[in-house]
PDB file of N, CA and C in Angstrom:
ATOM      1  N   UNK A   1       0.821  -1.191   0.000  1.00  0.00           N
ATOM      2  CA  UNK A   1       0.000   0.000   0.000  1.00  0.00           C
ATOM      3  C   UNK A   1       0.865   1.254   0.000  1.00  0.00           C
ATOM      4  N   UNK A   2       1.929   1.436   0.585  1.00  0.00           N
ATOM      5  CA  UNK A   2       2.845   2.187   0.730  1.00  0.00           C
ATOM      6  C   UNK A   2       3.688   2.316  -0.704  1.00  0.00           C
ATOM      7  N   UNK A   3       4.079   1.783  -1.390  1.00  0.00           N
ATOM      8  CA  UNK A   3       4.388   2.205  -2.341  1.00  0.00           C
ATOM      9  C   UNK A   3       3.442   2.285  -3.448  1.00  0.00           C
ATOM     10  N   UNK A   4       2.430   2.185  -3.433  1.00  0.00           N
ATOM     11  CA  UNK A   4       1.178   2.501  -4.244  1.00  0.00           C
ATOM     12  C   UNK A   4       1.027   4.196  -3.909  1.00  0.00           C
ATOM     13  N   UNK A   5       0.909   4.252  -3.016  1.00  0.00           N
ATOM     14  CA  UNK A   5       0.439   5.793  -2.465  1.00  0.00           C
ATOM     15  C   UNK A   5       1.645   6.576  -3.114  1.00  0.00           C
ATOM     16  N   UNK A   6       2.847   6.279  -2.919  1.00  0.00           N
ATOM     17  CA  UNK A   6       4.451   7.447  -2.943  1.00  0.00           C
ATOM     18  C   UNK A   6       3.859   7.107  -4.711  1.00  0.00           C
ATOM     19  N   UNK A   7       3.653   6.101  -5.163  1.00  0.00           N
ATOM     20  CA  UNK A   7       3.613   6.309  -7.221  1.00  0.00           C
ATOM     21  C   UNK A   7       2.823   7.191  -7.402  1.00  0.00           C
ATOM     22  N   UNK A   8       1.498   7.225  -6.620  1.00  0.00           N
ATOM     23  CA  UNK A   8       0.338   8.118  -6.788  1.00  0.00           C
ATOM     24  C   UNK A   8       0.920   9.324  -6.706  1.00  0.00           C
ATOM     25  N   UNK A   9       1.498   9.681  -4.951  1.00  0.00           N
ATOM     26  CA  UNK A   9       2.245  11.050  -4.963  1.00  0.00           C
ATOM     27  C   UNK A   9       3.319  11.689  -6.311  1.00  0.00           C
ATOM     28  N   UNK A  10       4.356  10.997  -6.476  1.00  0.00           N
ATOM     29  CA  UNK A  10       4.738  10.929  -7.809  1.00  0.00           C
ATOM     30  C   UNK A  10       4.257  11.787  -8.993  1.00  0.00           C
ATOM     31  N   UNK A  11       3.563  11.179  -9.483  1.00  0.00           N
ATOM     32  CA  UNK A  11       2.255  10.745 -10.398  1.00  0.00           C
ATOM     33  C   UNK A  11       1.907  12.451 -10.119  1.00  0.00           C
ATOM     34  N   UNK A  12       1.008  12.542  -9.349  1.00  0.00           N
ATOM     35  CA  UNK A  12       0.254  13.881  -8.641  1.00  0.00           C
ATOM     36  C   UNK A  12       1.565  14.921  -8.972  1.00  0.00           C
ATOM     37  N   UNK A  13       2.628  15.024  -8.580  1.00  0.00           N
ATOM     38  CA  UNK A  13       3.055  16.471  -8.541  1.00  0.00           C
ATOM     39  C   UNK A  13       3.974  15.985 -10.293  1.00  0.00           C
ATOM     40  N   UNK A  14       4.071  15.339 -10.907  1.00  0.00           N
ATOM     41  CA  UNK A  14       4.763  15.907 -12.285  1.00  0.00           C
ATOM     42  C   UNK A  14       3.656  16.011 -13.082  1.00  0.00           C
ATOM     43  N   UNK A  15       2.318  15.110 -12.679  1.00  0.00           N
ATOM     44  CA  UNK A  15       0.983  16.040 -13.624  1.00  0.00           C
ATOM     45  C   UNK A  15       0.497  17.101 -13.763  1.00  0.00           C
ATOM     46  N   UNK A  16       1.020  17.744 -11.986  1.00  0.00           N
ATOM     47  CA  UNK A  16       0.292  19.202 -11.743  1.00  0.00           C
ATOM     48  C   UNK A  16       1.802  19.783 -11.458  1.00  0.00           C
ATOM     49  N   UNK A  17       2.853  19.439 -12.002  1.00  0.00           N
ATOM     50  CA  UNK A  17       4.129  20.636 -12.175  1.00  0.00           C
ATOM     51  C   UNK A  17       4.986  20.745 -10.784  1.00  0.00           C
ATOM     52  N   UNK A  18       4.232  20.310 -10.369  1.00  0.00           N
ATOM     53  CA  UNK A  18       5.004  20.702  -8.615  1.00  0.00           C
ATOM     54  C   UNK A  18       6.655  20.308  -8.629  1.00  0.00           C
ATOM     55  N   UNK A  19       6.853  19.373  -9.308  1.00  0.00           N
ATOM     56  CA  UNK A  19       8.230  19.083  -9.248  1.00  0.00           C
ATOM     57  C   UNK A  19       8.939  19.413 -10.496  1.00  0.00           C
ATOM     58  N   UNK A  20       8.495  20.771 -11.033  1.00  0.00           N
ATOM     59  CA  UNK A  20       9.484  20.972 -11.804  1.00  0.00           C
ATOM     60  C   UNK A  20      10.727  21.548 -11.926  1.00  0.00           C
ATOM     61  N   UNK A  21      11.043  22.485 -10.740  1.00  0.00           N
ATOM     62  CA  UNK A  21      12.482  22.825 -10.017  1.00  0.00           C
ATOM     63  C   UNK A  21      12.919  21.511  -9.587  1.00  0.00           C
ATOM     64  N   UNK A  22      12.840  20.147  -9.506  1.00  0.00           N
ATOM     65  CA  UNK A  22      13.408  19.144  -9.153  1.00  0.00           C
ATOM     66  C   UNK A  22      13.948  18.579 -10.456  1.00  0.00           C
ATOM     67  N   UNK A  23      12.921  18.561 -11.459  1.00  0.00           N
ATOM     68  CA  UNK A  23      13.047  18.061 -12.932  1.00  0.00           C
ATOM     69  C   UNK A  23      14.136  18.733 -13.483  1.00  0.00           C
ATOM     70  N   UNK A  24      14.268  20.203 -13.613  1.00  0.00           N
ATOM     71  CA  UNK A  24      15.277  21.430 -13.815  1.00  0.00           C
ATOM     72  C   UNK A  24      16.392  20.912 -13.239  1.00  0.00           C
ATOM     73  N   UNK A  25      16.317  20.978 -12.284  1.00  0.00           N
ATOM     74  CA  UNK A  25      17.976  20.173 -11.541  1.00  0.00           C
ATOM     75  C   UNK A  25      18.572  19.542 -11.956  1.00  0.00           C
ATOM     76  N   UNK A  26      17.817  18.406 -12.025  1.00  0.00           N
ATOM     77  CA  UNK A  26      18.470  16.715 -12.480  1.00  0.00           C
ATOM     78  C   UNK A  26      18.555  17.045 -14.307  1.00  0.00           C
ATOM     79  N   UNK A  27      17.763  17.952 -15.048  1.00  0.00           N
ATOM     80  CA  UNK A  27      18.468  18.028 -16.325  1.00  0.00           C
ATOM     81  C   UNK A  27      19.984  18.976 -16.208  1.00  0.00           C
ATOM     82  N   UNK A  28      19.516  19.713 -15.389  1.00  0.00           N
ATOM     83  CA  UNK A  28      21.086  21.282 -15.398  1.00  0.00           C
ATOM     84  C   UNK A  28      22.212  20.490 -15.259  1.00  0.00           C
ATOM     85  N   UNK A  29      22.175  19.555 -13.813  1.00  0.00           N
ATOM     86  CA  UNK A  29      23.198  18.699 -13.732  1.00  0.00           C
ATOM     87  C   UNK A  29      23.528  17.684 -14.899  1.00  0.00           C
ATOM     88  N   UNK A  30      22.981  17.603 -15.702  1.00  0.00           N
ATOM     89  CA  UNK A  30      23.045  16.640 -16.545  1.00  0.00           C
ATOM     90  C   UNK A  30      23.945  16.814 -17.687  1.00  0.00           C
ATOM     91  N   UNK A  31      22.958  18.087 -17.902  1.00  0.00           N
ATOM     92  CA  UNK A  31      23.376  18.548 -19.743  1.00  0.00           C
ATOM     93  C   UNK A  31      24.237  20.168 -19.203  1.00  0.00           C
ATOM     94  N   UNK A  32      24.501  20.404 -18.395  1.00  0.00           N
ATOM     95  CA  UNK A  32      25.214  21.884 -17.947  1.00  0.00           C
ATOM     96  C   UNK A  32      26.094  21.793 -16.493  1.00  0.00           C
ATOM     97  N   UNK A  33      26.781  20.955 -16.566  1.00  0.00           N
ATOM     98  CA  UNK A  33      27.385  20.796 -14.955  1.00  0.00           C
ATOM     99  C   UNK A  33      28.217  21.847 -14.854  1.00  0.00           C
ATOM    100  N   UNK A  34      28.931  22.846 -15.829  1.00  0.00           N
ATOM    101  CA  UNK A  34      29.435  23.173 -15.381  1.00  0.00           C
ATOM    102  C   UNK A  34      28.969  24.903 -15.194  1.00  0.00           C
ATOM    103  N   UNK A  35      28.233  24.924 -15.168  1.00  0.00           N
ATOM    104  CA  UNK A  35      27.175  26.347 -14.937  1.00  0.00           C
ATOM    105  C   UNK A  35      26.442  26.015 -13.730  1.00  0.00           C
ATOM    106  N   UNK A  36      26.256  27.417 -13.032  1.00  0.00           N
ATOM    107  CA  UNK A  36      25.368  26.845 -11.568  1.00  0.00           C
ATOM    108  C   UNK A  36      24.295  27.191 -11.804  1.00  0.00           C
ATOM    109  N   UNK A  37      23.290  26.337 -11.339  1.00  0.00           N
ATOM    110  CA  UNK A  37      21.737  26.450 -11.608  1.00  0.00           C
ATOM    111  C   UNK A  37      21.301  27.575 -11.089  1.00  0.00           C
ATOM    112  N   UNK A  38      19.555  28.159 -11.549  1.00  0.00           N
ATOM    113  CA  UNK A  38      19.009  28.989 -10.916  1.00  0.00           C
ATOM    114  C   UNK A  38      18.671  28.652  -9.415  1.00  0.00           C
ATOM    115  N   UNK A  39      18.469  29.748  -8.923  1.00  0.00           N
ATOM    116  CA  UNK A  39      17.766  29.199  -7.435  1.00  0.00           C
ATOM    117  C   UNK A  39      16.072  28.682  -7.810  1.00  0.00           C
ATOM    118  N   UNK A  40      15.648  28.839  -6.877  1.00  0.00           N
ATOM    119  CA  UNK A  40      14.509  28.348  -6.971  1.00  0.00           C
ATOM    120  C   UNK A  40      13.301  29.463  -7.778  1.00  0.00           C
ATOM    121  N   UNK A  41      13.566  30.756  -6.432  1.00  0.00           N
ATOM    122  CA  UNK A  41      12.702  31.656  -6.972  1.00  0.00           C
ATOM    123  C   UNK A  41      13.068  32.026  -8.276  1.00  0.00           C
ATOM    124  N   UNK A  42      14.204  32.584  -8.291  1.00  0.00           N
ATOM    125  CA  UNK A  42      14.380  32.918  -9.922  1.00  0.00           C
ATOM    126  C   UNK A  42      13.924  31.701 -11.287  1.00  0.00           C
ATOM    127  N   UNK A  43      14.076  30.091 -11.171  1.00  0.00           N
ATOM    128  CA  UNK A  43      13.606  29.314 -12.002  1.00  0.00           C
ATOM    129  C   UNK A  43      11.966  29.766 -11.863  1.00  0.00           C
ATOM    130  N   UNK A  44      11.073  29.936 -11.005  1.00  0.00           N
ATOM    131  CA  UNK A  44       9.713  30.277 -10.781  1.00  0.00           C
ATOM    132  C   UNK A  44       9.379  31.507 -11.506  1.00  0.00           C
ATOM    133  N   UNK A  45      10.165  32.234 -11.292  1.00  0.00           N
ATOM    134  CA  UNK A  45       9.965  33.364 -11.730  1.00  0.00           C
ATOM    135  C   UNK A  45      10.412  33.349 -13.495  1.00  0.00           C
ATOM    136  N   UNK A  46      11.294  32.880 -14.156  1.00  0.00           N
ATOM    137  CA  UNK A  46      11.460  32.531 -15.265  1.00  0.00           C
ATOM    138  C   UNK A  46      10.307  31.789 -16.094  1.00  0.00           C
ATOM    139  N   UNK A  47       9.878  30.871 -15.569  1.00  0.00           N
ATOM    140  CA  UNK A  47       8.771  30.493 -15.963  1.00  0.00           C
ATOM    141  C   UNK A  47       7.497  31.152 -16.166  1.00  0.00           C
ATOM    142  N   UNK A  48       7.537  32.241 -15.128  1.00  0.00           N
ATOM    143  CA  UNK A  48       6.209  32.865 -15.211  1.00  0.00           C
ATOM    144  C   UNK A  48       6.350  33.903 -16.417  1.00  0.00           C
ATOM    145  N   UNK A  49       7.583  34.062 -16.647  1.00  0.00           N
ATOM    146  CA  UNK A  49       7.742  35.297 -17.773  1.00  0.00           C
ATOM    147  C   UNK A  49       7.491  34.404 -19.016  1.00  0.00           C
ATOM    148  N   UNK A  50       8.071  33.267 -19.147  1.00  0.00           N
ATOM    149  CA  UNK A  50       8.005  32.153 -20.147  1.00  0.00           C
ATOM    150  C   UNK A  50       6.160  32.041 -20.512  1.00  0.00           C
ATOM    151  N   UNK A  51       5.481  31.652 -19.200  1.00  0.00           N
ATOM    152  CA  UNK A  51       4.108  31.502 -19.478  1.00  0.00           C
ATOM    153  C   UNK A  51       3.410  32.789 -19.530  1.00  0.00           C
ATOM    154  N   UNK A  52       3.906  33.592 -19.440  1.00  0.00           N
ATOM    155  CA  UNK A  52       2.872  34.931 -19.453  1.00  0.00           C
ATOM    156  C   UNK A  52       3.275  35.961 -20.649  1.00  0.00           C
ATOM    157  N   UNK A  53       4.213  35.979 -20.991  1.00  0.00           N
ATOM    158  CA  UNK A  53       4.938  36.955 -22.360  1.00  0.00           C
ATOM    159  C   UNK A  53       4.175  36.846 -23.272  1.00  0.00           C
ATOM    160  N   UNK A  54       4.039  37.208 -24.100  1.00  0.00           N
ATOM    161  CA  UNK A  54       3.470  37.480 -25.599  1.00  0.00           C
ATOM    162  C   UNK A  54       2.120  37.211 -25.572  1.00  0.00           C
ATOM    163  N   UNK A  55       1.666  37.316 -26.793  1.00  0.00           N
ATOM    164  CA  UNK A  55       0.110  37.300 -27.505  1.00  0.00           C
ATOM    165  C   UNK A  55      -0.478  35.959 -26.970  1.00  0.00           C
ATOM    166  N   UNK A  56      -1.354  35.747 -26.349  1.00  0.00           N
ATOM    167  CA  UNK A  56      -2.061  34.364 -25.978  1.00  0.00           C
ATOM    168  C   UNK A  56      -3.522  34.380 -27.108  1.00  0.00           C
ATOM    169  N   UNK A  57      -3.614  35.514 -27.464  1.00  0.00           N
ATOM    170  CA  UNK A  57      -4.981  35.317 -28.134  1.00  0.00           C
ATOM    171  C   UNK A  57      -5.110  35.721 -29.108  1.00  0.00           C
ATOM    172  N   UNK A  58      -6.015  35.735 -29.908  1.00  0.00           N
ATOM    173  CA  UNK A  58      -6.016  36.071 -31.713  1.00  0.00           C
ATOM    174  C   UNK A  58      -6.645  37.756 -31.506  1.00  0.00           C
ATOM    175  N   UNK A  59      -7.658  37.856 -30.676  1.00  0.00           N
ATOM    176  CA  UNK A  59      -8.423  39.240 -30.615  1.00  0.00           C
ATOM    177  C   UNK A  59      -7.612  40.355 -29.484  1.00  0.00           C
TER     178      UNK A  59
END
């Protein structure tokens, strides 16, 4: 039952994004080791400029 629940948890925060400063990490380290990652707020905050910038609508 216990590891049913942690897959669910899992599951739950990369559907709804929650772990995407975790996801960010494990790629930076990956593909950029030798650059230091954003902090947290600033990756949050990058994103929001990412999702909010430009034209969203035709009208």
């Amino acid at each position: 039952m216990r590891t049913w629940l942690t897959r669910l948890w899992r599951y739950l925060r990369e559907v709804s994004g929650d772990d995407a400063y975790e996801r960010y990490l494990k790629h930076h380290a990956e593909a950029h080791p030798d650059e230091p990652p954003l902090s947290c707020k600033a990756f949050y905050q990058r994103e929001l400029e990412r999702k909010w910038s430009g034209v969203k609508r035709c009208c």
